[in-house]
N, C-alpha and C. Protein backbone atom coordinates (compact mmCIF):
# COMPACT_ATOMS: atom_id res chain seq x y z
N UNK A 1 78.75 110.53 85.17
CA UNK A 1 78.39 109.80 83.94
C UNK A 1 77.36 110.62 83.17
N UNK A 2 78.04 110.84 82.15
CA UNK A 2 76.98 111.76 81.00
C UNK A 2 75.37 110.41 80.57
N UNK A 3 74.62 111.23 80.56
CA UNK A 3 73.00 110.80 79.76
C UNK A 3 73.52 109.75 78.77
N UNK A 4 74.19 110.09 77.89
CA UNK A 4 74.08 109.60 76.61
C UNK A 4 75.14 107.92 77.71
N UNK A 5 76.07 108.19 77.76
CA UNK A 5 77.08 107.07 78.59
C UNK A 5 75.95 105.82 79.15
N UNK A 6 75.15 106.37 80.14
CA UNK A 6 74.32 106.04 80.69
C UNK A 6 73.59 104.64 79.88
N UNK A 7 73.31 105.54 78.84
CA UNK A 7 72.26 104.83 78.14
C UNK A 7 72.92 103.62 76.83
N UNK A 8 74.40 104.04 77.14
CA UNK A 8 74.72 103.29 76.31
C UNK A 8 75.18 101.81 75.84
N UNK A 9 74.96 101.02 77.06
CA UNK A 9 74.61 99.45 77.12
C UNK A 9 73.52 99.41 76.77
N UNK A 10 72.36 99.73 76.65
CA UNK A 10 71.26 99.50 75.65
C UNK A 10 71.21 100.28 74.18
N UNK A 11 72.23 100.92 74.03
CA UNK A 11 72.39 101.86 72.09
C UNK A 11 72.79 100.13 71.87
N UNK A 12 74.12 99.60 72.60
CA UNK A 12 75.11 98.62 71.64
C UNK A 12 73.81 97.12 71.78
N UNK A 13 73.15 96.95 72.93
CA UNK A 13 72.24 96.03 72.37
C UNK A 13 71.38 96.31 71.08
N UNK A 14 70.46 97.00 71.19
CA UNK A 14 70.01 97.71 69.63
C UNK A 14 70.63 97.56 68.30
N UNK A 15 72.27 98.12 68.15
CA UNK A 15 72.56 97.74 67.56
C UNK A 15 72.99 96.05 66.70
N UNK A 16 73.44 95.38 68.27
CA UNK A 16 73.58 94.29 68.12
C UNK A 16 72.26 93.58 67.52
N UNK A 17 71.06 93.72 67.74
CA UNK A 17 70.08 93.10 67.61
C UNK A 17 69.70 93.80 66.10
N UNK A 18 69.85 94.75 65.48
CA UNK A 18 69.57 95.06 64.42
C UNK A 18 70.61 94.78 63.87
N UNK A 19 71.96 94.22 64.02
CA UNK A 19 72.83 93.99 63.08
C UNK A 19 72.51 91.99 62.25
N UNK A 20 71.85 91.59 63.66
CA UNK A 20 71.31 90.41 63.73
C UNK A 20 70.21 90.01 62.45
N UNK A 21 69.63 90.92 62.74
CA UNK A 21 68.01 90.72 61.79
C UNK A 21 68.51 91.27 60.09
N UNK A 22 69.19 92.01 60.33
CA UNK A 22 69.39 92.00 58.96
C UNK A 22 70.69 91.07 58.38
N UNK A 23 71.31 90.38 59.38
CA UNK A 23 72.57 89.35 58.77
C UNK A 23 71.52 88.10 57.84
N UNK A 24 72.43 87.75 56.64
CA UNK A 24 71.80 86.58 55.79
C UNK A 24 72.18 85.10 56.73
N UNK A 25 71.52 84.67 56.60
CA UNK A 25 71.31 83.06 56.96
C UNK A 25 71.80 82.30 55.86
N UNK A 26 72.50 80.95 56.41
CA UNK A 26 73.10 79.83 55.70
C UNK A 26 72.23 79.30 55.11
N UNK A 27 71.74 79.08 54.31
CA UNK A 27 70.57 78.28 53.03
C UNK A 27 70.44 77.02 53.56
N UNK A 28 69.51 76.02 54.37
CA UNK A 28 69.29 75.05 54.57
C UNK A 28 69.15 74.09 53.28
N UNK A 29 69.53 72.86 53.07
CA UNK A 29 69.72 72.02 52.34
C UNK A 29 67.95 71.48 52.28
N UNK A 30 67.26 71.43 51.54
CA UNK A 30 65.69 70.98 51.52
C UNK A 30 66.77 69.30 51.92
N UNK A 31 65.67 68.31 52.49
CA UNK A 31 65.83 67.41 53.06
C UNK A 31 65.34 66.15 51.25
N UNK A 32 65.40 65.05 51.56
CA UNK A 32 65.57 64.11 50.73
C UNK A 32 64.09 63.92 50.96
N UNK A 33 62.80 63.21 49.88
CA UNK A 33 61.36 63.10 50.46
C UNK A 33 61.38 62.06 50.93
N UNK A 34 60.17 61.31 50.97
CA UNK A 34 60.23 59.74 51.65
C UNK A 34 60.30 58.77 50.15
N UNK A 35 59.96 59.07 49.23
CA UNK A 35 60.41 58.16 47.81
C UNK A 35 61.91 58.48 47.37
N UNK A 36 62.49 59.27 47.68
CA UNK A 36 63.81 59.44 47.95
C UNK A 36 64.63 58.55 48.10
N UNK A 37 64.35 58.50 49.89
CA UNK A 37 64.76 57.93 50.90
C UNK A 37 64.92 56.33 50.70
N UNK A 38 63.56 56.30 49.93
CA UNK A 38 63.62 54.68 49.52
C UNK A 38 64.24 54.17 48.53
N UNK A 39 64.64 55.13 47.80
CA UNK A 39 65.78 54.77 46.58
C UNK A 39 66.89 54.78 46.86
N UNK A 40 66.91 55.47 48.18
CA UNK A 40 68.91 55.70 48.57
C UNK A 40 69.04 54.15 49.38
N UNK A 41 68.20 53.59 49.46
CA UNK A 41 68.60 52.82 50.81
C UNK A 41 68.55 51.59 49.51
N UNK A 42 67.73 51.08 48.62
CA UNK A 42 67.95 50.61 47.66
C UNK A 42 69.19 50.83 47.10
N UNK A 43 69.65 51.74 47.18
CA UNK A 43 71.09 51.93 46.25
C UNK A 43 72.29 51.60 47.04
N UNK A 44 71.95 51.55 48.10
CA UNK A 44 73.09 50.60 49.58
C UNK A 44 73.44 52.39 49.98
N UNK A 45 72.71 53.22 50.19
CA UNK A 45 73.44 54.31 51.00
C UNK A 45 72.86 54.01 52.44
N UNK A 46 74.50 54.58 53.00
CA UNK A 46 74.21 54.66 54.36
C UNK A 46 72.79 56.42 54.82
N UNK A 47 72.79 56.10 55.95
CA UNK A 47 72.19 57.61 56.43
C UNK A 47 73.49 58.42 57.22
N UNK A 48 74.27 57.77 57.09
CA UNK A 48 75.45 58.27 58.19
C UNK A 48 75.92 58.76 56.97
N UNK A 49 76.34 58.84 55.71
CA UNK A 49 76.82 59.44 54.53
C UNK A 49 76.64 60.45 54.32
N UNK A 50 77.63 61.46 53.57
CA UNK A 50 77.29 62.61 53.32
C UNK A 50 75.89 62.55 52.00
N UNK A 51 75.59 63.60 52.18
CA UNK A 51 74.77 63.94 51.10
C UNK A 51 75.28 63.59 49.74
N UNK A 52 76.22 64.32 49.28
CA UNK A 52 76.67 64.25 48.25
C UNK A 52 77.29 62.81 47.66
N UNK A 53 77.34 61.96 49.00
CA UNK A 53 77.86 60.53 49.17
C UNK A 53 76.37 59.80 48.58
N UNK A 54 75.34 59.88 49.09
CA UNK A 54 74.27 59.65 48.64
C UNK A 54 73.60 59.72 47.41
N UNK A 55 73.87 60.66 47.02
CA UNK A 55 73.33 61.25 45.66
C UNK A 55 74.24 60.16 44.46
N UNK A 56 75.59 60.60 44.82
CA UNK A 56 76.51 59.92 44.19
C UNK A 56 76.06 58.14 43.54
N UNK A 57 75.58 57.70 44.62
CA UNK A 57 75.61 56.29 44.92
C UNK A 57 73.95 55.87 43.95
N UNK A 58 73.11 57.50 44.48
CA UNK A 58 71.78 57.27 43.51
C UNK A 58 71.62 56.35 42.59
N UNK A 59 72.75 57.70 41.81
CA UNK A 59 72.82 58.04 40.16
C UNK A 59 73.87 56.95 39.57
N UNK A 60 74.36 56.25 40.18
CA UNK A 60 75.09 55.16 39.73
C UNK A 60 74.51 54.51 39.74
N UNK A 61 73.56 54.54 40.97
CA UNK A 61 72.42 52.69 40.41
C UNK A 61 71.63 52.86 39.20
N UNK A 62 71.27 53.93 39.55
CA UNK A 62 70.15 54.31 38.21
C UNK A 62 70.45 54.12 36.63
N UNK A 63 71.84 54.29 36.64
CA UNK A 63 72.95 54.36 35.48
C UNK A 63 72.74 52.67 35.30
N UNK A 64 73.02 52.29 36.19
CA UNK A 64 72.90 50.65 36.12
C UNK A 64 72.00 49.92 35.69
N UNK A 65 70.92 50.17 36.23
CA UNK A 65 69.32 50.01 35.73
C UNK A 65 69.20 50.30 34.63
N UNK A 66 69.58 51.57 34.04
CA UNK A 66 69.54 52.10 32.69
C UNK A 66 69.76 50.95 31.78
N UNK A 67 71.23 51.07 32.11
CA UNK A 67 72.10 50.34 31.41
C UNK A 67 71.24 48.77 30.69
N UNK A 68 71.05 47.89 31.76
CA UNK A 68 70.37 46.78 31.97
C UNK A 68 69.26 46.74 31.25
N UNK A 69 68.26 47.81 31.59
CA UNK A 69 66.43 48.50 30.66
C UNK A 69 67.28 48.16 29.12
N UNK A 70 68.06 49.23 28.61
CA UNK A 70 68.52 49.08 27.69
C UNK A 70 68.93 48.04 26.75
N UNK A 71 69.77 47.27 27.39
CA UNK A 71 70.09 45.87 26.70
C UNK A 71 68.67 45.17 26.38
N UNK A 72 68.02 45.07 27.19
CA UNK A 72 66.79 44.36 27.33
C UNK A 72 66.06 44.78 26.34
N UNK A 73 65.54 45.70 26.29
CA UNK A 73 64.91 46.28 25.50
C UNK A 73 65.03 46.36 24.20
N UNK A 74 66.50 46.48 23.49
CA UNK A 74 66.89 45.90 22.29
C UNK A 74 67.07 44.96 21.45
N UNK A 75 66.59 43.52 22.68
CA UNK A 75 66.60 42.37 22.09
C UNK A 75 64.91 42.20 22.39
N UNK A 76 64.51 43.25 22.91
CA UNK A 76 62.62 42.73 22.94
C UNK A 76 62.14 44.03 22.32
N UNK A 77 62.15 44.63 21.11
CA UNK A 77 61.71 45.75 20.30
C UNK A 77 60.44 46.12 20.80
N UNK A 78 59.69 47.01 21.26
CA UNK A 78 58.80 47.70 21.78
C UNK A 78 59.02 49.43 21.55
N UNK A 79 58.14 49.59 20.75
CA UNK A 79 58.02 51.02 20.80
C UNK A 79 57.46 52.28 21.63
N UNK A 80 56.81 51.41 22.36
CA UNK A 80 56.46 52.49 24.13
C UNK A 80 57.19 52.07 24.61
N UNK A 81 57.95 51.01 24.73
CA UNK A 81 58.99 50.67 25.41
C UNK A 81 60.65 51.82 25.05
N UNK A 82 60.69 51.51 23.97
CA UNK A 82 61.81 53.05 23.31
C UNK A 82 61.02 54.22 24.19
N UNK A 83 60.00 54.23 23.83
CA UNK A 83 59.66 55.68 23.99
C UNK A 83 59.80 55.90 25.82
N UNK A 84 59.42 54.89 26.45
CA UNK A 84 59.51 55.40 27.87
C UNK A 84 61.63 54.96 28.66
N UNK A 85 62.16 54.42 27.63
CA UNK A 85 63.27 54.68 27.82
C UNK A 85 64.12 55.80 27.34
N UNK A 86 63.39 56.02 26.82
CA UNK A 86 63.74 57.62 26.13
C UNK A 86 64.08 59.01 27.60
N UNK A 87 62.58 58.32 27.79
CA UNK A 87 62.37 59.44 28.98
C UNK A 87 63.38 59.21 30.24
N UNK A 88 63.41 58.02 30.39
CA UNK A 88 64.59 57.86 31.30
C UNK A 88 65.89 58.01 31.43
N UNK A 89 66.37 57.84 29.92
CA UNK A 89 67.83 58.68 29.45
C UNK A 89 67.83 60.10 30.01
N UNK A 90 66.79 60.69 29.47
CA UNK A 90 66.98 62.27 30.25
C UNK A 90 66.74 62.67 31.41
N UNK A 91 65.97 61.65 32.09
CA UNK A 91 66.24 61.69 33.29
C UNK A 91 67.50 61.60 34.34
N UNK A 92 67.95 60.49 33.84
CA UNK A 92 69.44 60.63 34.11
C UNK A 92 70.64 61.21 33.92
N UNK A 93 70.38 62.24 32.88
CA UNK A 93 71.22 63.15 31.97
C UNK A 93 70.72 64.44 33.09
N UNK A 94 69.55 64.21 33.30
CA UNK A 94 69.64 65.59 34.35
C UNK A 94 70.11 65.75 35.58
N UNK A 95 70.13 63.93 35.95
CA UNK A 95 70.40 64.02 37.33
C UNK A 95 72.02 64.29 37.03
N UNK A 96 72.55 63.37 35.69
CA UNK A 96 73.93 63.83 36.18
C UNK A 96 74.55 65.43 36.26
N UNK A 97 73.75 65.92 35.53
CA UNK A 97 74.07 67.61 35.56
C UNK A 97 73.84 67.84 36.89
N UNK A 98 73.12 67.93 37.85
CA UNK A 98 72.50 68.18 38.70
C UNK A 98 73.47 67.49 39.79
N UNK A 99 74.11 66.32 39.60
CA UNK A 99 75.37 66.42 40.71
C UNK A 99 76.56 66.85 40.18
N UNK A 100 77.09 67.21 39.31
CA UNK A 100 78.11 67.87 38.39
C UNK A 100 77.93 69.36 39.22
N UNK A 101 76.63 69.65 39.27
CA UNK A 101 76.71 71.13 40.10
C UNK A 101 76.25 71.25 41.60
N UNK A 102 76.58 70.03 41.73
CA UNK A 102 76.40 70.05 44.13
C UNK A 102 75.13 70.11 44.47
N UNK A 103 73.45 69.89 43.24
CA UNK A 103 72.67 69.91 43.55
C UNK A 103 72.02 68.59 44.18
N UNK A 104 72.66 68.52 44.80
CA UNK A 104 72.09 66.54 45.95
C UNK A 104 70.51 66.26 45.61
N UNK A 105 70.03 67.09 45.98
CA UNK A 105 68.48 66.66 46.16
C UNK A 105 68.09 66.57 44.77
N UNK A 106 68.32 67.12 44.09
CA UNK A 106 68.17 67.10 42.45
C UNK A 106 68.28 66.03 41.58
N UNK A 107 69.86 65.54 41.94
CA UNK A 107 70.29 65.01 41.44
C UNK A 107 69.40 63.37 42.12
N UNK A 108 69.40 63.24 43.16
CA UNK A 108 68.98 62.44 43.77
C UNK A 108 67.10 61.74 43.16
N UNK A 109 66.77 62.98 43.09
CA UNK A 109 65.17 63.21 42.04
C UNK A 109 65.43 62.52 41.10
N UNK A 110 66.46 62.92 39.92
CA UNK A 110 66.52 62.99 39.17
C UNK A 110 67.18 61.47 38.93
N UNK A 111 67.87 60.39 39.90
CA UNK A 111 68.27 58.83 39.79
C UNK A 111 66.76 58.53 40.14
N UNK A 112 66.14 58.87 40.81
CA UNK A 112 65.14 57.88 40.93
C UNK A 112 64.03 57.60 40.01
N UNK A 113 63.94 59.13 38.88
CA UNK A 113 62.81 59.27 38.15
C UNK A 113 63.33 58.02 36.84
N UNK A 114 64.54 58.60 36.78
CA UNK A 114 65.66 57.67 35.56
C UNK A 114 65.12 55.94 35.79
N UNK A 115 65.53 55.67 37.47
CA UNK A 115 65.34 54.14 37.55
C UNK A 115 64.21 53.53 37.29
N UNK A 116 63.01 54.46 37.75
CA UNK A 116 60.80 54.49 37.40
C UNK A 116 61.37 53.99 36.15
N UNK A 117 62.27 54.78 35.43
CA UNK A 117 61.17 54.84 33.90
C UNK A 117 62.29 53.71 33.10
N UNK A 118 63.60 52.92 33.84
CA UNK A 118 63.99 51.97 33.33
C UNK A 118 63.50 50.73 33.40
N UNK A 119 62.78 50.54 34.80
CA UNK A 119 62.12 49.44 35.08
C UNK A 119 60.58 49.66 34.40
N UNK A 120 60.13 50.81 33.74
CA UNK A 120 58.95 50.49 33.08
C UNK A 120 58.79 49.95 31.86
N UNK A 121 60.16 50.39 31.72
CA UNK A 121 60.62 50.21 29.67
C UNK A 121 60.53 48.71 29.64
N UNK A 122 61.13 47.61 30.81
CA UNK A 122 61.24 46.56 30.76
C UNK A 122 60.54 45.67 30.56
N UNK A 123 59.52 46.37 31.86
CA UNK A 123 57.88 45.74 32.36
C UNK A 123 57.02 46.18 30.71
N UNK A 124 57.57 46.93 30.51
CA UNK A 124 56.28 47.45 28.92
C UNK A 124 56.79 46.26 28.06
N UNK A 125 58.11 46.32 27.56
CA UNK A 125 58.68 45.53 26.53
C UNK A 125 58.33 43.89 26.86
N UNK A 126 58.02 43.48 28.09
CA UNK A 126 57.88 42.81 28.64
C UNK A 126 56.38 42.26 28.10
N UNK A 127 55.37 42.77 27.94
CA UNK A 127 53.80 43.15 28.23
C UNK A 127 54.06 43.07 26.78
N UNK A 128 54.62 43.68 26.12
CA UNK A 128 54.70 43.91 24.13
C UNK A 128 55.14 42.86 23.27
N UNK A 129 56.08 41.52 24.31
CA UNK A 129 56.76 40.55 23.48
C UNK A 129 56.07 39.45 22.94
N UNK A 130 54.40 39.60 22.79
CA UNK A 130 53.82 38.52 22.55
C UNK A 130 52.76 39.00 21.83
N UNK A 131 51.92 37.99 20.97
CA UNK A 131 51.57 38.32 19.47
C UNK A 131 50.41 39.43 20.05
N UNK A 132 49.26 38.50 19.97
CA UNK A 132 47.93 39.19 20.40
C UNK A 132 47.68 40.24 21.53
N UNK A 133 46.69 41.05 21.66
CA UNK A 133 47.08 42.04 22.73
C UNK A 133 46.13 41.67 23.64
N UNK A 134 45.09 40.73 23.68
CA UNK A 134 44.34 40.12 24.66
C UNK A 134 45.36 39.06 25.76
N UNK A 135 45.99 38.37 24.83
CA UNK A 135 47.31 37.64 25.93
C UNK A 135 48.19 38.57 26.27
N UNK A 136 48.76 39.38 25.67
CA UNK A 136 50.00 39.91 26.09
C UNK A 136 49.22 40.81 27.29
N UNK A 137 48.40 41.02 27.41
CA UNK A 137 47.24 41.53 28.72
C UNK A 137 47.26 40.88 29.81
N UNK A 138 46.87 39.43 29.37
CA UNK A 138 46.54 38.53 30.30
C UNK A 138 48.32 38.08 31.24
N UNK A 139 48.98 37.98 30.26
CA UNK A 139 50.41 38.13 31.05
C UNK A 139 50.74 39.09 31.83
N UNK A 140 50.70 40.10 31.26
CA UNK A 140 51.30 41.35 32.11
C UNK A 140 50.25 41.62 33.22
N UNK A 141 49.35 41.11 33.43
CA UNK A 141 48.57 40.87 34.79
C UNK A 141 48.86 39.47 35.42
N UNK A 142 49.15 38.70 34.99
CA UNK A 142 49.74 37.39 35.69
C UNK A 142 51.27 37.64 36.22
N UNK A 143 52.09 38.21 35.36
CA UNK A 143 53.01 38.91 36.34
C UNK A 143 53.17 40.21 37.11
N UNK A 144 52.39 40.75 36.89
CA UNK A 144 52.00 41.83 37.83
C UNK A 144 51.58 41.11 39.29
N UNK A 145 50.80 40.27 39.30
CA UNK A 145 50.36 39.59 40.40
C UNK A 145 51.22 38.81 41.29
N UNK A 146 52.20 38.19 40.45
CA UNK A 146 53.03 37.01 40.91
C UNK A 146 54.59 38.53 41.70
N UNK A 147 54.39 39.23 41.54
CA UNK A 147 55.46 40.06 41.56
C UNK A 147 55.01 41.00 42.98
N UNK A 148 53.54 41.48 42.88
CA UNK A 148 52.83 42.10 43.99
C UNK A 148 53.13 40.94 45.12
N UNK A 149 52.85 39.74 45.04
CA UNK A 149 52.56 38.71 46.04
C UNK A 149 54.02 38.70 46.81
N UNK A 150 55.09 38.77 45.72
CA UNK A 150 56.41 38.44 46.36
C UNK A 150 56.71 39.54 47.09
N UNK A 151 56.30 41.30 46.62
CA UNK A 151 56.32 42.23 47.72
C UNK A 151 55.62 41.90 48.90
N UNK A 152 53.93 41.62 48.99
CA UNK A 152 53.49 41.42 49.89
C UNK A 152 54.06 40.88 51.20
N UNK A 153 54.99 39.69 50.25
CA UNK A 153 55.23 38.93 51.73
C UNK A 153 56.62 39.48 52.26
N UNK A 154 57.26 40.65 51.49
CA UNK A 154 57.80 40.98 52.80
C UNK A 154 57.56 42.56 53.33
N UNK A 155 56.29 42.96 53.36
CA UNK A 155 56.02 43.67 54.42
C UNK A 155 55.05 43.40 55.54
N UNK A 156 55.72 44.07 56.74
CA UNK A 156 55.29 43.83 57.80
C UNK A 156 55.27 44.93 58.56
N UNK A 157 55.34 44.82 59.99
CA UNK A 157 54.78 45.74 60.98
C UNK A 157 56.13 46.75 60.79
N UNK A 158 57.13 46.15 61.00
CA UNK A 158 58.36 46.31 61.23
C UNK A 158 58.87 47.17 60.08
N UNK A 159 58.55 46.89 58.83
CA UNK A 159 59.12 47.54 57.51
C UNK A 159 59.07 49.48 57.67
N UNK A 160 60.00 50.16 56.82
CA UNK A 160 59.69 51.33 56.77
C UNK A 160 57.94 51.55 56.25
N UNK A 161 57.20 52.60 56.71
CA UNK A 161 56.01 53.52 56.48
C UNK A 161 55.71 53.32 54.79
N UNK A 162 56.80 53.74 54.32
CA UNK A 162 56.91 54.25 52.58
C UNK A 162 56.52 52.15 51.56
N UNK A 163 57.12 51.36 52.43
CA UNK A 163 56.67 50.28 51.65
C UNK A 163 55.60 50.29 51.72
N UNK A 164 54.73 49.76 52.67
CA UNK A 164 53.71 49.85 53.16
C UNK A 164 52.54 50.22 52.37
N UNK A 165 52.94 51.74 52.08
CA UNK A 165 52.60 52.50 51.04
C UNK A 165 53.00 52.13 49.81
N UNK A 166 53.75 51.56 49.75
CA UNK A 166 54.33 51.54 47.60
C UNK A 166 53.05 49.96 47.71
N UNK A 167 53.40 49.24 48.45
CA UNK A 167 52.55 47.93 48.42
C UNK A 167 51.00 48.19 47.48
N UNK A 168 50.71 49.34 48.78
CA UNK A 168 48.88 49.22 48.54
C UNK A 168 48.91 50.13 47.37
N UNK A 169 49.50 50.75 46.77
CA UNK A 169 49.46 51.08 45.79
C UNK A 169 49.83 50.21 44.51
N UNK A 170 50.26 49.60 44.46
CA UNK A 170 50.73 48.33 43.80
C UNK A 170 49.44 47.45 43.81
N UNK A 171 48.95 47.03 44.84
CA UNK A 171 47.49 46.62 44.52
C UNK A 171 46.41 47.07 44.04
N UNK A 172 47.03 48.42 43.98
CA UNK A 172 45.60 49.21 43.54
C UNK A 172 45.27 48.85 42.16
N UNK A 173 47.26 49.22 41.41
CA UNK A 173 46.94 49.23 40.40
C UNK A 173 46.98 48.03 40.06
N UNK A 174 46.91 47.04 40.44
CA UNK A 174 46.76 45.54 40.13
C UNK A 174 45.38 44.91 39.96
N UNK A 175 44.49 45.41 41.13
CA UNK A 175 43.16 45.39 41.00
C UNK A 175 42.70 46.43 39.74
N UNK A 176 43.01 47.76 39.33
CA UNK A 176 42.56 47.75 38.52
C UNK A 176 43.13 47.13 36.91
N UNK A 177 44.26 47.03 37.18
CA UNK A 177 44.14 45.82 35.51
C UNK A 177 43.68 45.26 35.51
N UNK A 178 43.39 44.09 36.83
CA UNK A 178 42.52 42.61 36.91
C UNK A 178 40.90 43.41 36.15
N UNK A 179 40.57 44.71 36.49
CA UNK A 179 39.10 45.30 36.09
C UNK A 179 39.53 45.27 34.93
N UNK A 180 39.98 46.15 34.24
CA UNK A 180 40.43 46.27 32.78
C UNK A 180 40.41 45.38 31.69
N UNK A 181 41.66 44.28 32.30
CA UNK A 181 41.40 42.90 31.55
C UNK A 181 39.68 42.28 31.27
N UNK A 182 39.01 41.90 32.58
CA UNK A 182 37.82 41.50 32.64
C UNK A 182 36.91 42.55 31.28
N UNK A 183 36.79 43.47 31.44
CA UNK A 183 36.16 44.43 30.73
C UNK A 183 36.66 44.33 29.36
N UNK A 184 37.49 44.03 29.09
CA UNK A 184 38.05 44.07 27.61
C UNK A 184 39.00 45.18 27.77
N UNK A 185 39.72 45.95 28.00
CA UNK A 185 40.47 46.51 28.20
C UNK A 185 41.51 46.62 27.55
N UNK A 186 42.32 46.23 26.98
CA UNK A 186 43.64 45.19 27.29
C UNK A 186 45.12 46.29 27.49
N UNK A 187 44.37 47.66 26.58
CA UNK A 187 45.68 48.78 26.96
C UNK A 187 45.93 49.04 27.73
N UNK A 188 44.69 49.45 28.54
CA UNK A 188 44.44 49.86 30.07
C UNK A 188 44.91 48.73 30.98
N UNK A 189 44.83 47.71 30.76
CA UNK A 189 45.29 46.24 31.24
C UNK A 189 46.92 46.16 31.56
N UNK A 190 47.64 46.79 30.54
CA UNK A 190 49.07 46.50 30.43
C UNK A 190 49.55 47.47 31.40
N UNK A 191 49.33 48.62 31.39
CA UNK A 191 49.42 49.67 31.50
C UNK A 191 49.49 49.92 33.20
N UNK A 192 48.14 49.74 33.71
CA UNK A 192 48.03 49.12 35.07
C UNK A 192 48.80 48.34 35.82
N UNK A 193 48.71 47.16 35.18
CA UNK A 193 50.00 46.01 35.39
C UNK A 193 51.12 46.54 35.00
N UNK A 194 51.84 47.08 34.20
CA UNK A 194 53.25 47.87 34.44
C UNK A 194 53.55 48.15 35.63
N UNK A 195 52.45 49.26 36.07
CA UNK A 195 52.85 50.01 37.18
C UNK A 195 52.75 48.96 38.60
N UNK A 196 52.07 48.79 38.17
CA UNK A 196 51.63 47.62 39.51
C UNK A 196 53.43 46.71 39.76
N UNK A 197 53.31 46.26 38.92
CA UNK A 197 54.65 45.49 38.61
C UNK A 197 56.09 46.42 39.41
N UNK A 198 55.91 47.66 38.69
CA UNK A 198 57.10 48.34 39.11
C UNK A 198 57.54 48.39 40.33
N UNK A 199 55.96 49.21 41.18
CA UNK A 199 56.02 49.24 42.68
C UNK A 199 56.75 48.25 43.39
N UNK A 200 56.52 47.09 42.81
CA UNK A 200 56.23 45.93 43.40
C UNK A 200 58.02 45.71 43.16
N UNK A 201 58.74 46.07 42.23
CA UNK A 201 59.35 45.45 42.36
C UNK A 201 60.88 46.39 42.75
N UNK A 202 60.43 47.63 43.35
CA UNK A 202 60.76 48.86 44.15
C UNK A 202 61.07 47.93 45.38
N UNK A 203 59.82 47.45 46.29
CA UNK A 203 59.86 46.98 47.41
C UNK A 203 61.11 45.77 47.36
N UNK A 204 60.91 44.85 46.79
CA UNK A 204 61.91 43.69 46.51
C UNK A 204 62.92 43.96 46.47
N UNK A 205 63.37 45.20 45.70
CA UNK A 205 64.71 45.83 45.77
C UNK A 205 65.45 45.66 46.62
N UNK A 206 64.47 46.60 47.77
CA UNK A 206 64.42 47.30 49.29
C UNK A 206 64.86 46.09 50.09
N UNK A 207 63.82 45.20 50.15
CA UNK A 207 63.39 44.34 51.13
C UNK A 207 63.92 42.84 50.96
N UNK A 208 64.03 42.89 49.84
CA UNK A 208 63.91 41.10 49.40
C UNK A 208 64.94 40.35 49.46
């Protein structure tokens, strides 16, 4: 057996192992976040579904919501109300591009940001349909509250991590409109209570 022969079950490992390190890798799919997660399961997706099954199912609810913000909104004229449905049209215009081109997670982003900003248009137009802006304050914190309470009661030990979380955030911003209002506030008041409202009514979606 020649030197070189010898040695040559360790040349073809070498090679093998440098053919290795420089081969490209399959692109891992980034994973869905946990506000995601809570919109797919709101939208009736399974976890056993494909991705693209998911996404799919997003952007149809969101479309729906749209849809719904919309009507609403035209029979209760609000002009931050237009304006934050505005934003949600293109939100959804991106998500649909974004599954048009197999981008799941994108597209998936992109139903949930759409649905935020349909249910805010509502909650705003909502907060805008009444004369004075000291009451229309005092409402949109009376239902902000009545809406937090109905999340409250259904989380528990048992619930996913992410409610839990949307909850106390929902109080946060609830406590601070309740400050706002008190103070004279009343923009800061609505505004608060929107969001408060929204969270709140994220969970209910989910849960209720």
């Amino acid at each position: 057996m020649t030197p070189w022969s010898r040695n040559l079950p360790a040349l073809v490992l070498a090679l093998s192992l440098a053919a290795c390190d420089g081969a490209p890798t399959e692109p891992v799919a980034p994973p869905f976040d946990t506000d995601v997660e809570f919109f797919l399961a709101e939208a009736g997706t399974s976890e056993r579904a494909s991705r693209g099954e998911r996404a799919t199912a997003a952007v149809a609810h969101a479309h729906a919501l749209l849809e719904r913000a919309s009507a609403f909104v035209s029979e209760h004229p609000s002009e931050e109300a237009e304006r934050i449905l505005a934003l949600a049209r293109s939100a959804c215009e991106s998500a649909d591009e974004a599954l048009q081109a197999g981008r799941w997670v994108a597209a998936a982003q992109g139903s949930l940001r759409c649905a935020t900003g349909a249910r805010m248009a509502v909650l705003q137009a909502r907060a805008d349909g009444t004369g004075h802006l000291e009451v229309r304050a005092e409402q949109a914190v009376e239902r902000a509250g009545e809406l937090v309470a109905r999340a409250a009661a259904l989380v528990h030990s048992s619930t996913p991590p992410r409610a839990a979380q949307l909850l106390a955030d929902a109080e946060g911003h609830l406590a601070e409109a309740r400050r706002a209002l008190g103070a004279g506030q009343f923009g800061d008041a609505i505004a608060r209570a929107v969001r408060a409202g929204m969270l709140a009514q994220r969970i209910i979606q989910v849960l209720g």
